[in-house]
Protein backbone atom coordinates (compact mmCIF):
# COMPACT_ATOMS: atom_id res chain seq x y z
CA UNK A 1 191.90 152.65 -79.56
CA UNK A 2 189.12 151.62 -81.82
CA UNK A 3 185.29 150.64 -80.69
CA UNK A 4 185.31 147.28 -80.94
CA UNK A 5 183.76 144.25 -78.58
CA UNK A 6 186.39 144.78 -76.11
CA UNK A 7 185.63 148.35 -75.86
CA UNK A 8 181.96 147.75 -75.82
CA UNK A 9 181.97 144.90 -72.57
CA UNK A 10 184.32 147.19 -70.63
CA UNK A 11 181.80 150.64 -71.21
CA UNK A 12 178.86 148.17 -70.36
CA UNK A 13 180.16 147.53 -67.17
CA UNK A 14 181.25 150.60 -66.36
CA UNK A 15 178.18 152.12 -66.73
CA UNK A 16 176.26 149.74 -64.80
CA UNK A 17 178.56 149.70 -62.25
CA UNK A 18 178.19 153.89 -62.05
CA UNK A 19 174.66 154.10 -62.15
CA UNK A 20 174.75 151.66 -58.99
CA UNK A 21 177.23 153.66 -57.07
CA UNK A 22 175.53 156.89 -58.13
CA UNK A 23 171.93 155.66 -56.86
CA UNK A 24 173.08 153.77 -53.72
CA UNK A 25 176.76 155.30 -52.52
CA UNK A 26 178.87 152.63 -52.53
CA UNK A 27 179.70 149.21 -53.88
CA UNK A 28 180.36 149.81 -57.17
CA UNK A 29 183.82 147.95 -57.18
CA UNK A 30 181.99 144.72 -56.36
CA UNK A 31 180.55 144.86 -59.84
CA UNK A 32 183.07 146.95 -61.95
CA UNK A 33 186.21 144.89 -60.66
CA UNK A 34 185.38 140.97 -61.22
CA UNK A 35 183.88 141.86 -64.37
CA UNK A 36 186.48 144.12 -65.60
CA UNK A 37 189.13 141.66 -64.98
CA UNK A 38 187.38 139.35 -67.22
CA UNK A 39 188.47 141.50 -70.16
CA UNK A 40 191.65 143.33 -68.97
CA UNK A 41 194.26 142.85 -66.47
CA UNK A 42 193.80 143.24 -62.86
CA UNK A 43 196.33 145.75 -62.24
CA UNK A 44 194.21 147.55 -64.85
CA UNK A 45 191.25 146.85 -63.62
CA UNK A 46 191.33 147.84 -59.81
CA UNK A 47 192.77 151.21 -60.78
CA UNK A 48 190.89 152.10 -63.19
CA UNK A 49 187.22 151.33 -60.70
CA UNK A 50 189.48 154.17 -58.63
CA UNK A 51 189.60 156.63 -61.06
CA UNK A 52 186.06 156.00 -61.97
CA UNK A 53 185.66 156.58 -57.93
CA UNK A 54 186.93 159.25 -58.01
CA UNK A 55 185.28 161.06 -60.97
CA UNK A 56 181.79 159.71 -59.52
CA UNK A 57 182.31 161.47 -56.14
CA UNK A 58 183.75 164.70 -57.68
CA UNK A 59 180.48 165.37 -59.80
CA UNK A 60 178.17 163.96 -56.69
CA UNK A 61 179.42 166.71 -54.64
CA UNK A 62 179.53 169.54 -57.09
CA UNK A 63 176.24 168.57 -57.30
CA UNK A 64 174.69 167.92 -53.89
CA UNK A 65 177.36 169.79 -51.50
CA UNK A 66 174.57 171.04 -49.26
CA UNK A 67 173.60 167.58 -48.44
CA UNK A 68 176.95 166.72 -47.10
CA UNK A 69 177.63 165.90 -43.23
CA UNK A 70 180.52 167.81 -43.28
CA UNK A 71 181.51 167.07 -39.58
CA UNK A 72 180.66 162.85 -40.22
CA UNK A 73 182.63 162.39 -43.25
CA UNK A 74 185.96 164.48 -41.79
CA UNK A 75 185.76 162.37 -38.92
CA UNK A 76 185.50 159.18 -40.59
CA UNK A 77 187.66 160.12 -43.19
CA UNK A 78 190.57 160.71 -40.42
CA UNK A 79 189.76 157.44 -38.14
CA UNK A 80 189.93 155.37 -42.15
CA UNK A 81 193.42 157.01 -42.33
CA UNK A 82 194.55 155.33 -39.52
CA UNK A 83 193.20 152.32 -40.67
CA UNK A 84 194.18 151.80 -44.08
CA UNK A 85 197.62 150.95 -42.59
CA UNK A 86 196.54 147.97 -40.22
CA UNK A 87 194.40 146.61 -43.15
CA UNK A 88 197.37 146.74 -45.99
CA UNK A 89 198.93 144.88 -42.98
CA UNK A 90 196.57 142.14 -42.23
CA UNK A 91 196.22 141.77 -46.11
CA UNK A 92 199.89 140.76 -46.19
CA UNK A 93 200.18 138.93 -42.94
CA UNK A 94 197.11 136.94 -42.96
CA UNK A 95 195.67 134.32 -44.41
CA UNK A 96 193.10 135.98 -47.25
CA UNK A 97 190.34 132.83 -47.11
CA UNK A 98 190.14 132.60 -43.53
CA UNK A 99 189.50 136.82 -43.34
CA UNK A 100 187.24 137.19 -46.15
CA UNK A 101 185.18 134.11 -44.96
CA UNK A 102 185.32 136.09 -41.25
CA UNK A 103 184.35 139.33 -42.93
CA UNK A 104 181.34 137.68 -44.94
CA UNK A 105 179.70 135.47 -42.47
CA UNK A 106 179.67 138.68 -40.29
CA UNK A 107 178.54 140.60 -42.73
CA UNK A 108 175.91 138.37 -43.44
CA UNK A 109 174.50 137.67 -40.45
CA UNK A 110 174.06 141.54 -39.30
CA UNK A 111 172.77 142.07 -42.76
CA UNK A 112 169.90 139.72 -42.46
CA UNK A 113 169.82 141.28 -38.86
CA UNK A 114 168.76 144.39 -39.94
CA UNK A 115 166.43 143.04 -42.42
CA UNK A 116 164.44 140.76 -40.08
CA UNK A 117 163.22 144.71 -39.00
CA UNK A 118 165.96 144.94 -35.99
CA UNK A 119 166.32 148.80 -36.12
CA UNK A 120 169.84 150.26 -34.92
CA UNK A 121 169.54 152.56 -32.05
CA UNK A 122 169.47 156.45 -33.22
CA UNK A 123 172.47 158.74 -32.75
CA UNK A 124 170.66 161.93 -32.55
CA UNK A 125 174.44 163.53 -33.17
CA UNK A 126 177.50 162.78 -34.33
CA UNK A 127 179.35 160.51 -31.56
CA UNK A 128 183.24 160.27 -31.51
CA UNK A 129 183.35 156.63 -30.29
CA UNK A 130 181.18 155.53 -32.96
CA UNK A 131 182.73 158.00 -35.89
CA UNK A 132 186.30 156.06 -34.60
CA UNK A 133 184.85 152.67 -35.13
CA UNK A 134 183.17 152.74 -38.33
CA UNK A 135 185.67 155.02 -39.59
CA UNK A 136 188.98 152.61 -38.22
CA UNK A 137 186.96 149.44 -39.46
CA UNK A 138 186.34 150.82 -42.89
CA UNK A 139 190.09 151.83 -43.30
CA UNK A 140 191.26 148.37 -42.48
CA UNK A 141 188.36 147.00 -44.69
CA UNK A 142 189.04 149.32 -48.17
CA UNK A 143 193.22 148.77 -47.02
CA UNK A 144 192.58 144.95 -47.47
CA UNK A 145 190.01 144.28 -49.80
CA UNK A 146 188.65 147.81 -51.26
CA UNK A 147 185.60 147.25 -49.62
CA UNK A 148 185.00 150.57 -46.89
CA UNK A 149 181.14 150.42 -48.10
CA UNK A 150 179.90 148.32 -44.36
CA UNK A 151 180.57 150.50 -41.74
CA UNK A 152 179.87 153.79 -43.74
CA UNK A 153 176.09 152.41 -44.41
CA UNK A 154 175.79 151.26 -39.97
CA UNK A 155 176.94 155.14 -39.51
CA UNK A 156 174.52 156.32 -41.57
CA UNK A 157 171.76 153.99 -40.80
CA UNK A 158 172.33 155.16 -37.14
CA UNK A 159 172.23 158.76 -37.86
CA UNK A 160 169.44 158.34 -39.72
CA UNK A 161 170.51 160.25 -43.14
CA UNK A 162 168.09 160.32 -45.62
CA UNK A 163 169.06 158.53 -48.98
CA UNK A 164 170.29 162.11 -50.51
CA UNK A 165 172.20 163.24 -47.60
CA UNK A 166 173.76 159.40 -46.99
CA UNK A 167 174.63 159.78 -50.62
CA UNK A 168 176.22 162.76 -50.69
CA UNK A 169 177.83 162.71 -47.36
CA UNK A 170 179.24 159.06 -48.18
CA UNK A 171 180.91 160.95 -51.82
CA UNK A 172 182.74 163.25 -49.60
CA UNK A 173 184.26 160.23 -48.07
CA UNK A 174 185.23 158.40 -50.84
CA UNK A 175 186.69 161.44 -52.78
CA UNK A 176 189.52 161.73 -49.93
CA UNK A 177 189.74 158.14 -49.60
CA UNK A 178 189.88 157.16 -53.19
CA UNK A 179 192.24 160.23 -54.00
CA UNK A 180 194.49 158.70 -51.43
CA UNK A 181 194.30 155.43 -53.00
CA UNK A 182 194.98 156.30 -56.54
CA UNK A 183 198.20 158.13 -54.90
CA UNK A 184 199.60 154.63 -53.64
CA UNK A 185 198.77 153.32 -57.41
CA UNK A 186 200.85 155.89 -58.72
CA UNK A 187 203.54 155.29 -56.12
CA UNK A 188 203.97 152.00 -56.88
CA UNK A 189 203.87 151.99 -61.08
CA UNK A 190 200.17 150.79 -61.43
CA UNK A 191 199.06 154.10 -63.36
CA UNK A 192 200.06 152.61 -66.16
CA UNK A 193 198.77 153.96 -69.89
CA UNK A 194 195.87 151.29 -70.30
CA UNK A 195 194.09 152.62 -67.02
CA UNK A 196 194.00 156.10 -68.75
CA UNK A 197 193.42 154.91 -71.70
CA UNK A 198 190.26 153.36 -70.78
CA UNK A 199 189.00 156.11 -68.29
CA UNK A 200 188.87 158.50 -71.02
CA UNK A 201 186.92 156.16 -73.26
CA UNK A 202 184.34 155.71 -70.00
CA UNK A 203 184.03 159.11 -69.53
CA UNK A 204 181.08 159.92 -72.19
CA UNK A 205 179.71 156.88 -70.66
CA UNK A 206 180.47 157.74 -66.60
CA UNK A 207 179.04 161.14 -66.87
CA UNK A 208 175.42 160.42 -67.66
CA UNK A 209 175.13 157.41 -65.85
CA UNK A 210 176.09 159.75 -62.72
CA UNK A 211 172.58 161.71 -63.12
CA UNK A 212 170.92 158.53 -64.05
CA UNK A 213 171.72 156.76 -60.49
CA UNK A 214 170.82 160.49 -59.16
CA UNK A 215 167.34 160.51 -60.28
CA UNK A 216 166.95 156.82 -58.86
CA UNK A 217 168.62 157.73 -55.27
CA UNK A 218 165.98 160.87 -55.54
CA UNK A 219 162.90 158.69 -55.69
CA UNK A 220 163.95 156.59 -52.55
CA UNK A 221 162.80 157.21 -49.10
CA UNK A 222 165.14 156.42 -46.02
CA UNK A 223 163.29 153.67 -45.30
CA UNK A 224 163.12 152.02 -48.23
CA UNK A 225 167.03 153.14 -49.82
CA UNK A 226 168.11 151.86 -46.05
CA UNK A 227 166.01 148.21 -46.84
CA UNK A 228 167.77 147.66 -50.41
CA UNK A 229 171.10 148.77 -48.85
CA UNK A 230 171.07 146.00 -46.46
CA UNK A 231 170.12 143.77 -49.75
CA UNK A 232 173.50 144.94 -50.72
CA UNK A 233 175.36 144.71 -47.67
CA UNK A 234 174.03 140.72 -47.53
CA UNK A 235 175.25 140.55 -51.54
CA UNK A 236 178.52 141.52 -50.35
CA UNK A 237 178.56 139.16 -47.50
CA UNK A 238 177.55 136.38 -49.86
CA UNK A 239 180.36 137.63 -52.42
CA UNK A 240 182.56 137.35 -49.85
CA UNK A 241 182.35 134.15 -48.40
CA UNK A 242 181.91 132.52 -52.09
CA UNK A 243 185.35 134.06 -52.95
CA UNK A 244 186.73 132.64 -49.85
CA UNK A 245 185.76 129.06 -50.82
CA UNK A 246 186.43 129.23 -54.80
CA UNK A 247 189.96 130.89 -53.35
């Protein structure tokens, strides 16, 4: 495939969309999937902001395994397993508009919640209740919508992880739950030649951007990575409920 405009728009986004999930964790599909699917297909786009998920978490824990919760992330990773199911589920059985504009009013409010200065109350270790609930509700969240990003940042607000190990820890996550993910894509035909066709172009792109969003998630403190987080989780919230009402 030849550089051309096309080629150009889709590597823009891609890197901007890496640097973001590099620096902050999570949320990168917000921004690489609407603006992908601008330019290419959807069934192109959403599996190809996988594989870039994918590659993104592989080189963040090469890279920063010692920062990794190894104990949080299994246990979240295993309570999202049970809830990818009931979200595929709801996705199907219920009407999208009415959820999404649920899921961002919610997400909304606690957003500006925490940013009025309400601090969550500390876990001072991991706790199985709450490792079930943020794990279960970000399963059915990623199985409907691709969005697992909420309750991963509450856990880790409540733990109090520093902006490296909430990084890091949250990459361990996502490699498992994004492998699984690309493994229903394949299942079902999705993988089709495009998606690899533009991965591979991304890749000189993907790579650098990686260290880029590094050095920026290195410079933050918890409180202030924690303060534009909830900026993000209220983005999200907004996205949501706009979506909802454009349909």
């Amino acid at each position: 495939m030849l550089f051309n405009t096309l080629t150009a728009n889709i590597l823009t986004v891609i890197f901007i969309a890496t640097v973001f999930r590099s620096a902050f964790g999570f949320g990168e599909s917000l921004i690489a999937v609407p603006l992908l699917a601008i330019w290419i297909p959807l069934n192109v786009a959403v599996p190809l902001s996988v594989l870039v998920s994918i590659t993104i978490a592989v080189i963040v824990v090469i890279q920063d395994w010692n920062k990794i919760h190894f104990k949080s992330a299994g246990g979240l990773i295993g309570f999202t397993l049970i809830g990818i199911p009931i979200g595929l589920l709801l996705l199907i059985k219920t009407d999208e508009r009415i959820v999404k504009a649920t899921l961002g009013l919610v997400i909304s409010l606690f957003s500006v919640y925490l940013l009025m200065g309400k601090p969550l109350k500390e876990l001072k270790k991991d706790s199985i209740s709450w490792l079930f609930g943020c794990g279960l509700l970000s399963g059915i969240l990623g199985g409907a919508y691709g969005i697992n990003g909420p309750p991963l940042v509450i856990y880790g607000a409540k733990m109090r992880w520093s902006a490296q190990h909430f990084r890091a820890t949250v990459q361990g996550y996502f490699l498992v739950a994004s492998a699984v993910g690309i493994m229903g894509y394949w299942l079902t035909g999705l993988l089709v030649p495009a998606v690899f066709r533009y991965y591979l172009l991304s890749l000189p792109v993907m790579v650098p951007s990686v260290f880029i969003g590094r050095l920026v998630n290195n410079r933050l403190n918890s409180e202030s990575f924690f303060k534009y987080v909830y900026f993000i989780l209220l983005g999200i919230g907004l996205f949501l409920l706009v979506k909802s009402v454009m349909g």
